[in-house]
Structure formats: C-alpha cells, structure tokens
C-alpha atoms as a PDB file:
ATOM      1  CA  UNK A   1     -13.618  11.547  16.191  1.00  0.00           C
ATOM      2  CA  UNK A   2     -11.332  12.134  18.970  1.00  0.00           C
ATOM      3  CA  UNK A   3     -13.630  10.919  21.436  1.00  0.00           C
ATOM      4  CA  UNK A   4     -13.794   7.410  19.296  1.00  0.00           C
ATOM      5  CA  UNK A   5      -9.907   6.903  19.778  1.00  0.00           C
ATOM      6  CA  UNK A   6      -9.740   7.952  23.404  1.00  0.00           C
ATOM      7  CA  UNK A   7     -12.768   5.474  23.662  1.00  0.00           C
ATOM      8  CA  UNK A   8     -10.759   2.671  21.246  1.00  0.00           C
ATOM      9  CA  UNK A   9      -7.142   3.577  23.623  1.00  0.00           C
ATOM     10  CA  UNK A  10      -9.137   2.593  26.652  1.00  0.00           C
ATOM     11  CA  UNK A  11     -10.242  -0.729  25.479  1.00  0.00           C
ATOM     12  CA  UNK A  12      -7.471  -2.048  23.672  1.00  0.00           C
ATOM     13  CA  UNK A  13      -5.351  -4.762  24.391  1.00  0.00           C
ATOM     14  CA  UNK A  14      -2.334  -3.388  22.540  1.00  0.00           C
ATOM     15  CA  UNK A  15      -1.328  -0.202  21.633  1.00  0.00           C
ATOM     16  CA  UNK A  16      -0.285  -0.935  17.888  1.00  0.00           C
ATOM     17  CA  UNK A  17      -1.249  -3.243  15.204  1.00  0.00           C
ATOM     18  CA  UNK A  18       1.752  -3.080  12.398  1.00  0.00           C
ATOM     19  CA  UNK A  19       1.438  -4.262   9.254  1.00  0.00           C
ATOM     20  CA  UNK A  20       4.765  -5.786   7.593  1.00  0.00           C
ATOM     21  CA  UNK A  21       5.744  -4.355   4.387  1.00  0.00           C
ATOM     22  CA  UNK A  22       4.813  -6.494   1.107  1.00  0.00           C
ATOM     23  CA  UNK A  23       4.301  -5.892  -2.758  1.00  0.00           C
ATOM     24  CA  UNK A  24       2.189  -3.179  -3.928  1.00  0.00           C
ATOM     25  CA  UNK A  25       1.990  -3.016  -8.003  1.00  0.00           C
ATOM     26  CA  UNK A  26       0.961   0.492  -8.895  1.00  0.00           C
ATOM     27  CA  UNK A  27      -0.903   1.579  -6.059  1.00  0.00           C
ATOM     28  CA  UNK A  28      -2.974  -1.132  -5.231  1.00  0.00           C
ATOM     29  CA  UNK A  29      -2.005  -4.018  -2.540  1.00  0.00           C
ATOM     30  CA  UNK A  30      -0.368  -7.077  -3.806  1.00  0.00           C
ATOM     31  CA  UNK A  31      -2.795 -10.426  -2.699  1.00  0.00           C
ATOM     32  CA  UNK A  32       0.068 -11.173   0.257  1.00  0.00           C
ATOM     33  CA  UNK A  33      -0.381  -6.900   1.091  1.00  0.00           C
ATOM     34  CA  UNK A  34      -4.326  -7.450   1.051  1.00  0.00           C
ATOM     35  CA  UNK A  35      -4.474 -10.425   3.229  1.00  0.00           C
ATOM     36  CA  UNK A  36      -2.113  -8.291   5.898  1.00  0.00           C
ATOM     37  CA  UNK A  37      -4.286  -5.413   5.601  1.00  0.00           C
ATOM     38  CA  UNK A  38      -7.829  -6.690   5.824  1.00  0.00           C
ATOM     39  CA  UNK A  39      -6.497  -8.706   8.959  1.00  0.00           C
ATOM     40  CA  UNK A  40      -5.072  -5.447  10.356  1.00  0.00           C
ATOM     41  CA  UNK A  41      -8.554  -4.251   9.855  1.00  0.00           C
ATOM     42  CA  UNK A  42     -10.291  -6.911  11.605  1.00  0.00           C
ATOM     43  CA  UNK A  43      -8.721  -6.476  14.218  1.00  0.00           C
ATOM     44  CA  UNK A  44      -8.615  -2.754  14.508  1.00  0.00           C
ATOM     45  CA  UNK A  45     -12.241  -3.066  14.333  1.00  0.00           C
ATOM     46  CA  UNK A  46     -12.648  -5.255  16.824  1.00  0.00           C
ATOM     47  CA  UNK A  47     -10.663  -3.193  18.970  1.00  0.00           C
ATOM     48  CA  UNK A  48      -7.723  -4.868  19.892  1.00  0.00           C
ATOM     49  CA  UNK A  49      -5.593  -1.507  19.441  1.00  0.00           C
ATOM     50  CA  UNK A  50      -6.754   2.370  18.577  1.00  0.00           C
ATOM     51  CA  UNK A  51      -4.043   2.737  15.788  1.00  0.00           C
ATOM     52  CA  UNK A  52      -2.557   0.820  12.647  1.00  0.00           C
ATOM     53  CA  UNK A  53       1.404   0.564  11.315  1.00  0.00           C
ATOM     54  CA  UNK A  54       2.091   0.136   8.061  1.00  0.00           C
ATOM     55  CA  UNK A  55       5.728  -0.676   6.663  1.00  0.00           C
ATOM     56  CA  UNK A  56       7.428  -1.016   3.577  1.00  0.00           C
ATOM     57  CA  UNK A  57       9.371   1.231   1.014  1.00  0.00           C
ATOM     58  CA  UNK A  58       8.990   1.643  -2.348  1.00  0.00           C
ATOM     59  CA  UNK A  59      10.704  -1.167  -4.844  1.00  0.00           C
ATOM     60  CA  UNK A  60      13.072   0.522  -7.918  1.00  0.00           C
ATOM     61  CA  UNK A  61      10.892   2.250 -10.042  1.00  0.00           C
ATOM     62  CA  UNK A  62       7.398   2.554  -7.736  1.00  0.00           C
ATOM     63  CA  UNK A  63       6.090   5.940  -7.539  1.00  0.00           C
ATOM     64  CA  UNK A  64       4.168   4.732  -3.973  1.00  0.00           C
ATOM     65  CA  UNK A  65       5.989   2.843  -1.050  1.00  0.00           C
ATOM     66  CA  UNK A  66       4.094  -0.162   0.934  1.00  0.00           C
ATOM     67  CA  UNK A  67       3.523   1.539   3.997  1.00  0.00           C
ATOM     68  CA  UNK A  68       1.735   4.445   1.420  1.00  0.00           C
ATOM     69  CA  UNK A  69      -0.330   1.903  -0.498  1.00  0.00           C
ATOM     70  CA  UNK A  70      -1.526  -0.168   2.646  1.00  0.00           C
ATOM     71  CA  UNK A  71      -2.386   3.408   4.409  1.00  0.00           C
ATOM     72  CA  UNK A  72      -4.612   4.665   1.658  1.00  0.00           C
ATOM     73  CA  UNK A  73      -6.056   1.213   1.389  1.00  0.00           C
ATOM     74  CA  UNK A  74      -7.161   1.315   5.354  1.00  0.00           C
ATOM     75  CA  UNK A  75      -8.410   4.451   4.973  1.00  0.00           C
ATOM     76  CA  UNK A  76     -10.303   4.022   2.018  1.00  0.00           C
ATOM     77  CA  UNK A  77     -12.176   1.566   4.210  1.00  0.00           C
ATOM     78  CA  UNK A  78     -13.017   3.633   7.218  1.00  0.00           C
ATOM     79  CA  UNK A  79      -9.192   3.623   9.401  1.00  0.00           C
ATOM     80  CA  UNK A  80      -9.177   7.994  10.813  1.00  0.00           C
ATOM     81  CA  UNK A  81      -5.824   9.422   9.735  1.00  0.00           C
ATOM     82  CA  UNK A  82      -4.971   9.979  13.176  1.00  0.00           C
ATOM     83  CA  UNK A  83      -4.930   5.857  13.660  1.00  0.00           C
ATOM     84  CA  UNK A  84      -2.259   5.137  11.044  1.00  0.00           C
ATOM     85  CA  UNK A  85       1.264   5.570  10.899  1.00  0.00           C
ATOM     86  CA  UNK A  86       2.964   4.992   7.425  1.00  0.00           C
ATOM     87  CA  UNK A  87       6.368   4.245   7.228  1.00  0.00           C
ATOM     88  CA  UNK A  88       7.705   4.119   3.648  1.00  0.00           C
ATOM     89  CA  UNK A  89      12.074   3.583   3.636  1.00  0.00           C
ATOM     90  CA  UNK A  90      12.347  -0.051   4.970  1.00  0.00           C
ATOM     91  CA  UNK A  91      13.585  -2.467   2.829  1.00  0.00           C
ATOM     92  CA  UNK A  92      13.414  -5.805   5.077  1.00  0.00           C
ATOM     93  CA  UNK A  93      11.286  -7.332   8.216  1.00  0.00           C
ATOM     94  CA  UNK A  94      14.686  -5.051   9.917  1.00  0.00           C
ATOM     95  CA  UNK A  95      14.328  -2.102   8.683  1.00  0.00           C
ATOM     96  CA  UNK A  96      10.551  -2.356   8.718  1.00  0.00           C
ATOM     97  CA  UNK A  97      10.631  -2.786  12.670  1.00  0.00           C
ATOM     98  CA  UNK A  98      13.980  -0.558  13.184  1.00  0.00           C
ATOM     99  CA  UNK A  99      12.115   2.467  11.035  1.00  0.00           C
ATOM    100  CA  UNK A 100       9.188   2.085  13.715  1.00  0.00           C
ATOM    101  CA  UNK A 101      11.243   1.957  16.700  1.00  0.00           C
ATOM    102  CA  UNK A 102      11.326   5.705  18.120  1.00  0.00           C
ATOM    103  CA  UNK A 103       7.893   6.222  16.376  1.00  0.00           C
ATOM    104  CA  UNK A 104       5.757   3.508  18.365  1.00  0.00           C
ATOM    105  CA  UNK A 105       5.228   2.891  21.757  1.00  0.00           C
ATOM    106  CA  UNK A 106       3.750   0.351  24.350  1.00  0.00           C
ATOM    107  CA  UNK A 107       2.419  -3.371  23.310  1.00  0.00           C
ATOM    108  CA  UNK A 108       2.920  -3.763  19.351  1.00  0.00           C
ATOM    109  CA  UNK A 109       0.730  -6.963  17.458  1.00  0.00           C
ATOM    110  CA  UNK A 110       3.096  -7.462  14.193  1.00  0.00           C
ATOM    111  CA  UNK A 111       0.267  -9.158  11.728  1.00  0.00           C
ATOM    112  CA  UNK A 112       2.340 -10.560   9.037  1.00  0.00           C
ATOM    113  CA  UNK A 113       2.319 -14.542   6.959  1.00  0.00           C
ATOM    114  CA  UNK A 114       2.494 -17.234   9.111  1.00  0.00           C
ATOM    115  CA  UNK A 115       6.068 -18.354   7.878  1.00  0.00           C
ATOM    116  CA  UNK A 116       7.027 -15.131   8.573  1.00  0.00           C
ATOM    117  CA  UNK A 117       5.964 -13.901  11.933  1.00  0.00           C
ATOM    118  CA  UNK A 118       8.195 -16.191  14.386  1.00  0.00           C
ATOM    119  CA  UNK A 119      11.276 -13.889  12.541  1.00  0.00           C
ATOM    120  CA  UNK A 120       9.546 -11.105  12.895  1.00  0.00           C
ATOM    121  CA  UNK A 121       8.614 -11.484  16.512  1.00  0.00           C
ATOM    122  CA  UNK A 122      12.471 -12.196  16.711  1.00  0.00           C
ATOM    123  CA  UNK A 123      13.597  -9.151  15.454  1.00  0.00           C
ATOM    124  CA  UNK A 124      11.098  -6.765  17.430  1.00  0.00           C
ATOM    125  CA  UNK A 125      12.586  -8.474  20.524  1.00  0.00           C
ATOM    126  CA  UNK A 126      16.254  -8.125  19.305  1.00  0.00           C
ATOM    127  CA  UNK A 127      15.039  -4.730  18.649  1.00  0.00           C
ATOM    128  CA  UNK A 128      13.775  -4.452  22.210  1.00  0.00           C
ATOM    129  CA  UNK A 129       9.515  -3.932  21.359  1.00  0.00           C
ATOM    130  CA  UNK A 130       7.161  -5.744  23.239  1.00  0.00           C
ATOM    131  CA  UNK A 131       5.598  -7.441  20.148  1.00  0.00           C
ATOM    132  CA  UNK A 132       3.359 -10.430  19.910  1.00  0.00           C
ATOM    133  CA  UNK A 133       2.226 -11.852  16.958  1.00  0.00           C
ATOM    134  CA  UNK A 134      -1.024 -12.846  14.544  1.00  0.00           C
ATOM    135  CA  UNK A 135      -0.466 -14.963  12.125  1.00  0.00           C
ATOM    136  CA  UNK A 136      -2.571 -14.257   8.834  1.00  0.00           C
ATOM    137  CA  UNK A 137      -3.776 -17.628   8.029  1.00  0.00           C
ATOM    138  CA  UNK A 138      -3.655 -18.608   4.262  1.00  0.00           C
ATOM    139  CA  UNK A 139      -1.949 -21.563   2.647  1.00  0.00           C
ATOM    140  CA  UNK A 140       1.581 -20.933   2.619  1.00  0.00           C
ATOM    141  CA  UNK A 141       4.283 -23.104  -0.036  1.00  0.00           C
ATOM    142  CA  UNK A 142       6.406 -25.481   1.314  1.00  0.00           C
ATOM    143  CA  UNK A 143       9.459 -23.070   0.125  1.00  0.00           C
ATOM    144  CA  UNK A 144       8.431 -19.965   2.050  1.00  0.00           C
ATOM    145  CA  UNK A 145       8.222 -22.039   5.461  1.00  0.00           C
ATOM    146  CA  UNK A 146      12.100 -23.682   4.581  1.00  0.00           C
ATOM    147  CA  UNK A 147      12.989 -19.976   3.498  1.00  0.00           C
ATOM    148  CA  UNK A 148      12.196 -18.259   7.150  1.00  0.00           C
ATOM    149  CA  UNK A 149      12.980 -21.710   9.136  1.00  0.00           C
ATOM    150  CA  UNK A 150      16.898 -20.686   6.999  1.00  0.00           C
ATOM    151  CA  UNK A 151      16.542 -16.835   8.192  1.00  0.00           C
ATOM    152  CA  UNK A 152      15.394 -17.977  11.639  1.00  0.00           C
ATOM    153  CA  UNK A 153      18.649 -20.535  11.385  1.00  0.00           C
ATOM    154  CA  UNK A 154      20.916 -17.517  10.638  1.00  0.00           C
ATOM    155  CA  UNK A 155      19.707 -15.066  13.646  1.00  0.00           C
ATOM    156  CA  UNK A 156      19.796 -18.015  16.040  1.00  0.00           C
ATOM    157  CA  UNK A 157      23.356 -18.571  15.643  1.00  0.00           C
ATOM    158  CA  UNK A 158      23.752 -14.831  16.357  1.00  0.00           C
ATOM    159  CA  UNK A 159      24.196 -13.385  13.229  1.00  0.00           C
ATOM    160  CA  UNK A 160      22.761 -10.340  13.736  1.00  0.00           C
ATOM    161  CA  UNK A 161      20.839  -8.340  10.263  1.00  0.00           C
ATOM    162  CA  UNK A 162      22.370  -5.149   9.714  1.00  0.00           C
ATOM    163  CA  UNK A 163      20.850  -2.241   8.577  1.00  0.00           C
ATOM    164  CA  UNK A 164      20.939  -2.599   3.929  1.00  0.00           C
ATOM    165  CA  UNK A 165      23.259   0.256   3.876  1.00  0.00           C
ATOM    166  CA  UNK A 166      25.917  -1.651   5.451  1.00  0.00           C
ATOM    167  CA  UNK A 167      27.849  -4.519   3.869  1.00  0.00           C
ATOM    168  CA  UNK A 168      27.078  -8.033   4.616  1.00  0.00           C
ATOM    169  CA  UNK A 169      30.619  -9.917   3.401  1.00  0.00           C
ATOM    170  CA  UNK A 170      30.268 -13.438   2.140  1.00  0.00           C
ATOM    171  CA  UNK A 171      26.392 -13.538   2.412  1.00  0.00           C
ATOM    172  CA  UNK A 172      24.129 -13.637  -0.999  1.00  0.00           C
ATOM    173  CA  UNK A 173      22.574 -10.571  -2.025  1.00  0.00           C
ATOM    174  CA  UNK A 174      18.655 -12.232  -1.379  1.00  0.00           C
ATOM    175  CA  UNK A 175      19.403 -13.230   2.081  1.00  0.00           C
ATOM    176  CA  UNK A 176      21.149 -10.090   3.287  1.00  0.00           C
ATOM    177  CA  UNK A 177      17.957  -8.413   1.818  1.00  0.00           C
ATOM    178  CA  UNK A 178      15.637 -10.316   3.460  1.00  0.00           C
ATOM    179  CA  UNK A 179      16.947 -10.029   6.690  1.00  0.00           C
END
C-alpha cells in the first residue's frame, strides 16, 4: 500500500485534491456532496494528486460532519485511509480552507461547483495556498452564479470574511455565513 502512494506522490501534479464542504442528510452525500466527491475521485484516480481533503462540519442536529460523510464515501469506493484527510468544524468556503491551512501542504486542486470555485480560489490565496481550481461541471441556477458573483463583490472591495465566531456588524446573518 505504501509503495502505491510513494508511486501516486511521484506522479502527481498536485499534492492535494480538497473537496469543499456541502450537505450530507444522515450519512449519505447530498447530490451537490456526490458530484464533488466522485470528481475528487476521478481525479485521484487518474493521478493528479496521492491524497484527498474533505471539508465541512456538521449542520445543528447531524450526528456526522461533511468532511466525515464525504471520507467514508471515498473510501467505501477504494480511497487508502492514509490518502484522506477529514476535516469536520468549518462552517463556510473560510473556515473550510482556514481549518486546512497548517494541515496541508504544497500545490492544493480545490474541486468545488462552478459558481463557487473563483471564491474559493480567492480565499485559498487570501489565505496564502497555492490552489488552483476544477470546476465540477453540472447545470448551475441562475441564482447561485448572482449569489457568488455578490460574495466575490464583497471580498473584492476588501472586506475580508472573518472567522463565524467573530461578529460581522451590519451584515445579514446568510452572507456572513457564507463567507
């Protein structure tokens, strides 16, 4: 097994794939989740990097956080133990790349929606990762491109996201949480 990742490490292009955080209902991947994962997969297969990221916490009342759920799902489909990292307190695309931060190193691909990856890539550089992005392709509402092109809007102008612990004054409830 070992031999297989020092093999994989060699190849790879980057050293991370990571998998933003999204719904999991009661263990099992929400569609948005699944589509993230099985692209993570691909890829991992294909051996564009030896190891797999997962993010995401757990929403009020979920016995199993994202990062959890999207871990057990990889590895029920082949993905060694040894490959994945599971992160399980973020909250937001923030936290989910903050959380990471000290635990990753080298060349990170985020794989996340299509709407959502240019804020993503955003925050991993504000964050100071060298991330690049794949898109997971999909048909995407009209709403959820306006949504990020309005988060994008409010980091451009410099308005940094803030860890959820810490207030955001004068800013809605949804948008502080999505940042």
């Amino acid at each position: 097994m070992w031999v297989l990742l020092l093999l994989a490490l060699a190849q790879a292009q980057y050293d991370w794939i990571v998998v933003l955080g999204a719904a999991q209902y009661g263990g099992r991947p929400s569609p948005a989740l699944e589509r993230r994962l099985l692209t993570a997969l691909e890829l991992y297969r294909k051996g564009v990097a030896p190891r797999i990221a997962v993010t995401g916490g757990k929403a009020p009342g979920d016995r199993l956080s994202e990062g959890e759920v999207g871990c057990r799902y990889l590895r029920a489909r082949g993905v060694p133990e040894e490959a994945l990292l599971c992160e399980g307190k973020s909250q937001n695309t923030f936290e989910n790349l903050l959380f990471l931060k000290g635990r990753v190193r080298g060349r990170l691909l985020l794989v996340t929606d299509a709407p959502h990856l240019p804020r993503a890539l955003f925050l991993a550089r504000l964050l100071g990762l060298k991330a690049q992005g794949h898109p997971v392709p999909g048909r995407y509402p009209l709403g959820y491109w306006a949504r990020e092109a309005l988060y994008r809007l409010w980091l451009y102008l410099g308005l940094k996201p803030l860890p959820r612990s810490i207030a955001f004054p004068g800013i809605p409830g949804t948008l502080a949480r999505a940042l």
